[in-house]
Protein backbone atom coordinates (compact mmCIF):
# COMPACT_ATOMS: atom_id res chain seq x y z
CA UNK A 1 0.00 0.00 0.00
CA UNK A 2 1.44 3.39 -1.40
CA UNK A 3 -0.01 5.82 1.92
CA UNK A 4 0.69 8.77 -0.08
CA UNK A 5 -0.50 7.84 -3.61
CA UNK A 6 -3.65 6.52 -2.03
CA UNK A 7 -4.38 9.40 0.15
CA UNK A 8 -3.59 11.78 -2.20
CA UNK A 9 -6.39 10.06 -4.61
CA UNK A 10 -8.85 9.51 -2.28
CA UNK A 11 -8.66 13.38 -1.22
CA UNK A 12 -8.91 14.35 -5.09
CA UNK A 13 -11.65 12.63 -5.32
CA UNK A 14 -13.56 13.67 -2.47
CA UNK A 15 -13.30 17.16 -3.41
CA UNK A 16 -15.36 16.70 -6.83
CA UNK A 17 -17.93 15.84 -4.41
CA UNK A 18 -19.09 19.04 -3.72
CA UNK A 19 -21.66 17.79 -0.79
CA UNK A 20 -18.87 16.07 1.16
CA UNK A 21 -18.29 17.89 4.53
CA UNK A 22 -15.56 17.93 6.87
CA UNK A 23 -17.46 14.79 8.98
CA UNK A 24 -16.76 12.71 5.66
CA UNK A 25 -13.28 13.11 5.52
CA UNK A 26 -12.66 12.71 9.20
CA UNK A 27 -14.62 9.67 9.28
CA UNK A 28 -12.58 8.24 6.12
CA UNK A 29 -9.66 8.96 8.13
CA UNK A 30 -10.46 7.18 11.23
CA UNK A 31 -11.83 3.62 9.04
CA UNK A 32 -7.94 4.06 6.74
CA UNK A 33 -6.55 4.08 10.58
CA UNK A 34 -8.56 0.91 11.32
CA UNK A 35 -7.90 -0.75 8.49
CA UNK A 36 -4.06 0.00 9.01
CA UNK A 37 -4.23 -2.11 12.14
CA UNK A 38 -6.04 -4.92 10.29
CA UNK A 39 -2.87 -4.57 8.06
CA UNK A 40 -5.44 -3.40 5.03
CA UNK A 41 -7.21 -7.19 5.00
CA UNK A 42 -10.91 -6.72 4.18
CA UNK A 43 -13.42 -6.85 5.65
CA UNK A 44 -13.01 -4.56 8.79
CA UNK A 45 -15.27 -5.36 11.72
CA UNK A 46 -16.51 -1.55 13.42
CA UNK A 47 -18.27 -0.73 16.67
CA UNK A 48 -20.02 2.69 16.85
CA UNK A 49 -18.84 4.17 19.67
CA UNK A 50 -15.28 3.60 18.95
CA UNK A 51 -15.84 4.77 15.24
CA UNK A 52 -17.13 7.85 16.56
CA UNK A 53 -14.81 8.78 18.83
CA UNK A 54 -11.96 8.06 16.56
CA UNK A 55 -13.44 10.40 14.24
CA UNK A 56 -14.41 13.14 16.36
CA UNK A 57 -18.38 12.74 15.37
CA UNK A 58 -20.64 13.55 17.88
CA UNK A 59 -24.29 12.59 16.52
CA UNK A 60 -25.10 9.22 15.60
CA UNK A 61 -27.38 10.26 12.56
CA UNK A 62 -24.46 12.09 11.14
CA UNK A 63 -22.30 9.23 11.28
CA UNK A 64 -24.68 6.95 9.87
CA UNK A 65 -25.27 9.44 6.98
CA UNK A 66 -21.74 10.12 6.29
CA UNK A 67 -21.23 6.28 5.66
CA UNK A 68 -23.83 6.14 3.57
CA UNK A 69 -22.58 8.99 2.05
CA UNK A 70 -19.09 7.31 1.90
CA UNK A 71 -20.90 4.07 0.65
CA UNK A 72 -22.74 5.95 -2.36
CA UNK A 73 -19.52 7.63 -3.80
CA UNK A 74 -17.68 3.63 -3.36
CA UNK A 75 -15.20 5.18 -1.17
CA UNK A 76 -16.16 2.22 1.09
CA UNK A 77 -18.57 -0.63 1.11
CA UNK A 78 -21.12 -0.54 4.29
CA UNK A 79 -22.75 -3.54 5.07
CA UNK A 80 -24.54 -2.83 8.34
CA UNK A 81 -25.30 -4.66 11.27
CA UNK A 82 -29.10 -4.84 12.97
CA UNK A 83 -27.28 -7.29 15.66
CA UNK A 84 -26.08 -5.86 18.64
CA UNK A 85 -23.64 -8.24 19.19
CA UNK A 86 -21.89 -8.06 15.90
CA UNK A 87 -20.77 -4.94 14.51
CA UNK A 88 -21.01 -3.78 10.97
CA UNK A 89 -18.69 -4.25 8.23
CA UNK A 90 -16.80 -2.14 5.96
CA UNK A 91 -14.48 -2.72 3.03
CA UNK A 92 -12.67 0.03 1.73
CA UNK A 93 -11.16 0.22 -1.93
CA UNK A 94 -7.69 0.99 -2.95
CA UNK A 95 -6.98 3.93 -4.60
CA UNK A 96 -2.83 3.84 -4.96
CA UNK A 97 -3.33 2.38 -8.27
CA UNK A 98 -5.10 4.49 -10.33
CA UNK A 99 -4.12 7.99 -11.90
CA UNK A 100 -5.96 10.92 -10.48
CA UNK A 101 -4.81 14.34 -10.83
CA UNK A 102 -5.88 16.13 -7.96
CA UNK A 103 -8.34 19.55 -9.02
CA UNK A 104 -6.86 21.54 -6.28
CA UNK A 105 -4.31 21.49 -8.83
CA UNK A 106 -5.77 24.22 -10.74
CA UNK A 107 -5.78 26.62 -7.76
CA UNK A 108 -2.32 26.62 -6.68
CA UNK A 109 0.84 24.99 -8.01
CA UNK A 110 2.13 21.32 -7.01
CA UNK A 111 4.11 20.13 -4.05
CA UNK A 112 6.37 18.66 -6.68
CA UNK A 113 6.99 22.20 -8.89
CA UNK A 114 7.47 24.20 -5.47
CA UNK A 115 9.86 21.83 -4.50
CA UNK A 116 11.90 22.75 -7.87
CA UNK A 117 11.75 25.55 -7.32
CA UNK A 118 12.59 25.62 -3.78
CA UNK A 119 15.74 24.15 -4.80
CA UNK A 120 16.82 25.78 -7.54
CA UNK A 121 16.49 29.69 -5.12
CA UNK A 122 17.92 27.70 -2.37
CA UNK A 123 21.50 29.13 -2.80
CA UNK A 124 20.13 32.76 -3.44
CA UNK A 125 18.60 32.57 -0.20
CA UNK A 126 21.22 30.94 1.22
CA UNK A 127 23.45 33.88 -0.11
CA UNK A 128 20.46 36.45 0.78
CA UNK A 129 20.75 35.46 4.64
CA UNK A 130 24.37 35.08 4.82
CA UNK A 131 24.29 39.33 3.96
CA UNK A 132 21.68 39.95 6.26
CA UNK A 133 23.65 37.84 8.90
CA UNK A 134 27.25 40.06 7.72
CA UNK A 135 25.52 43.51 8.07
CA UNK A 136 23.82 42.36 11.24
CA UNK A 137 27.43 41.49 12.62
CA UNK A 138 29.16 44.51 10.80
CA UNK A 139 30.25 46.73 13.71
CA UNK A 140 29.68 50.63 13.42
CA UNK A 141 31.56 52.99 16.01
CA UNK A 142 29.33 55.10 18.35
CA UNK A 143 28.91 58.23 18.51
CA UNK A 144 30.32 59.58 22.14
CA UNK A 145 27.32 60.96 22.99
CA UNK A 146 25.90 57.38 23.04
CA UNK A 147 28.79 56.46 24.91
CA UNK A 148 28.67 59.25 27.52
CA UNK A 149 24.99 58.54 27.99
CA UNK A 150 25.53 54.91 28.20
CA UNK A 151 28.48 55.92 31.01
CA UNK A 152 25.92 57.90 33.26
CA UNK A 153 23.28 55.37 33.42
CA UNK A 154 26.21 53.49 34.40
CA UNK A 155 26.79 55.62 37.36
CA UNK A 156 30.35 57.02 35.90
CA UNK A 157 31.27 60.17 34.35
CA UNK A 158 31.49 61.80 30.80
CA UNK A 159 35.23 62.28 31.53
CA UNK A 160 35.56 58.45 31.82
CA UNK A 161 33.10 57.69 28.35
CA UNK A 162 35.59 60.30 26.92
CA UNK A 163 38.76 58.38 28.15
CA UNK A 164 36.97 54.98 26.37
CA UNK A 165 36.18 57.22 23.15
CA UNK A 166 39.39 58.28 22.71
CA UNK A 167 41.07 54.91 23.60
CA UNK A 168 39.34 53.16 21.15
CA UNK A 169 38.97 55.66 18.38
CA UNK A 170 43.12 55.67 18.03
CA UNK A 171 43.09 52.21 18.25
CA UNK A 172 40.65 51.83 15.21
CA UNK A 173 38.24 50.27 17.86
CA UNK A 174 39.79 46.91 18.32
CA UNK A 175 39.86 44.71 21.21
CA UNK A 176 43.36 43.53 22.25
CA UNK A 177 45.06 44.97 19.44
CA UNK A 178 43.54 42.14 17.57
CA UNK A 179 39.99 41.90 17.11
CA UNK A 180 37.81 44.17 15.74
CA UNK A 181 34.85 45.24 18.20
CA UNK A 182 31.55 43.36 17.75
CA UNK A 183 29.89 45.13 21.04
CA UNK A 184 31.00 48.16 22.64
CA UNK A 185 28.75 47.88 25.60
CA UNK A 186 30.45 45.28 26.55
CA UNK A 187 33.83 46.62 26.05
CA UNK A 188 32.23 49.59 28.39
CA UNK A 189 31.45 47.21 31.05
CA UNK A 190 34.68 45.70 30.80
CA UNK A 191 36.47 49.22 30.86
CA UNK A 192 33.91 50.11 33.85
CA UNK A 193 35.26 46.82 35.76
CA UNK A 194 38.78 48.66 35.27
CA UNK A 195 38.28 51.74 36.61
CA UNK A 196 39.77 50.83 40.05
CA UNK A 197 42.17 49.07 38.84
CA UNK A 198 43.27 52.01 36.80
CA UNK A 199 42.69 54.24 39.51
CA UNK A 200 45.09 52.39 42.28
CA UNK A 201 47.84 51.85 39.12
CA UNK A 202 47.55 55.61 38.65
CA UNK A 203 48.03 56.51 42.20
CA UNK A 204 51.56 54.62 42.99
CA UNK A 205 54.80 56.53 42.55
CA UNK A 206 56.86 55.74 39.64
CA UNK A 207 60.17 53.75 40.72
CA UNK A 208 63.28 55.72 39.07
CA UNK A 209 62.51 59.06 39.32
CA UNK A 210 65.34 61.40 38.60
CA UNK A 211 64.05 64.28 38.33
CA UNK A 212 65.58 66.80 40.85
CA UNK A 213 63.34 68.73 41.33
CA UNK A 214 61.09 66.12 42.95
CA UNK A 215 63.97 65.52 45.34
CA UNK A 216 63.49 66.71 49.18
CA UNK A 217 65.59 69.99 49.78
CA UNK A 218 67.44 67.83 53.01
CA UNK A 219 68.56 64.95 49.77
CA UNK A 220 70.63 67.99 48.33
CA UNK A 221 74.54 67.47 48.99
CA UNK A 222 76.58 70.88 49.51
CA UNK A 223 79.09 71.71 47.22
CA UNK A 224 82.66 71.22 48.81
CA UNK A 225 84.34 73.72 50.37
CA UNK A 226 81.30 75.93 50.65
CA UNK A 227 81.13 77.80 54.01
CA UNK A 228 77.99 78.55 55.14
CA UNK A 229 79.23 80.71 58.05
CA UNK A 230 80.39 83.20 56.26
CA UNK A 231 77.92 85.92 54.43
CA UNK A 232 77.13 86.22 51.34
């Protein structure tokens, strides 16, 4: 049994039946699942309750018309039961060997022709959302005004966005030297993180200092021979 050539038949032809309703097809649907367990041998042996249920019908007059309805368009043969104790019996026809071409058809094109196509723009769109990914990941610099806004809802001050501007601006806004910036928000938070650190480096004296005129006045040696008793 071909599942898809015979479904796609059997739904063809239903919809040249113009009086069909959705009850028919969900009842169709539920005897095909029934006669799947019963590994499609014929006849198939059917309760009503259970039929019902499994099709989502909830009057019993409109599932006894739909299989009649079934029965008349030899979708399925219904042979009822009067016996209580033996439930009715249905036979339903294969339809994966015949040719049907399906109207809906004319409405809207095939599976099988979108599918071409589908293939055939796949590496346009392919290359269509690989740009849209690039200029989504292309990195523009901000503006310092972003930056010293950004910087007081921090909590720090436009003197500190400035320091990050102008670090980053002469360093062509990369990160390490290396990479180029992807988010400067988080390089902010990062340089925010720093701040004490650059703060307490800032603050230690520089080892080596030979300048002299940072040098105490009592670090000065006296020139020899000089006599300070004596005036000037």
């Amino acid at each position: 049994m071909n599942y898809i050539k015979h479904q796609t038949n059997v739904f063809a032809l239903m919809d040249q039946v113009k009086s069909f309703k959705s009850y028919h097809i969900s009842l169709y649907l539920a005897l095909f699942r029934m006669w799947n367990t019963n590994r499609f041998k014929n006849p198939i042996s059917i309760s009503r309750k259970e039929t019902m249920q499994l099709a989502r019908i909830g009057s019993p007059n409109t599932y006894v018309q739909a299989l009649k309805d079934l029965h008349e368009h030899r979708f399925i043969r219904y042979d009822p039961s009067f016996d209580k104790t033996k439930g009715s019996l249905i036979i339903l026809y294969r339809f994966d060997t015949i040719s049907c071409t399906p109207s809906v058809s004319k409405m809207s094109p095939s599976i099988n022709i979108q599918t071409i196509l589908s293939i055939e723009e796949d590496e346009n769109l392919k290359s269509n959302q690989k740009e849209n990914t690039d200029m989504k990941s292309k990195f523009t610099p901000p503006p310092l005004e972003h930056i010293k806004i950004y910087f007081q809802q921090k909590g720090h001050s436009e003197t500190e966005a400035e320091r990050f501007f102008n670090y980053y601006e002469s360093n062509g806004w990369m990160v390490g030297g290396r990479s180029k910036m992807k988010d400067w928000k988080a390089a902010a938070r990062n340089w925010m993180l720093n701040i004490p650190k650059f703060q307490t480096s800032s603050s230690k004296p520089q080892k080596g200092n030979n300048n002299p005129h940072t040098k105490p006045l009592n670090q000065e040696k006296p020139f020899q021979g000089s006599n300070y008793h004596e005036p000037l």
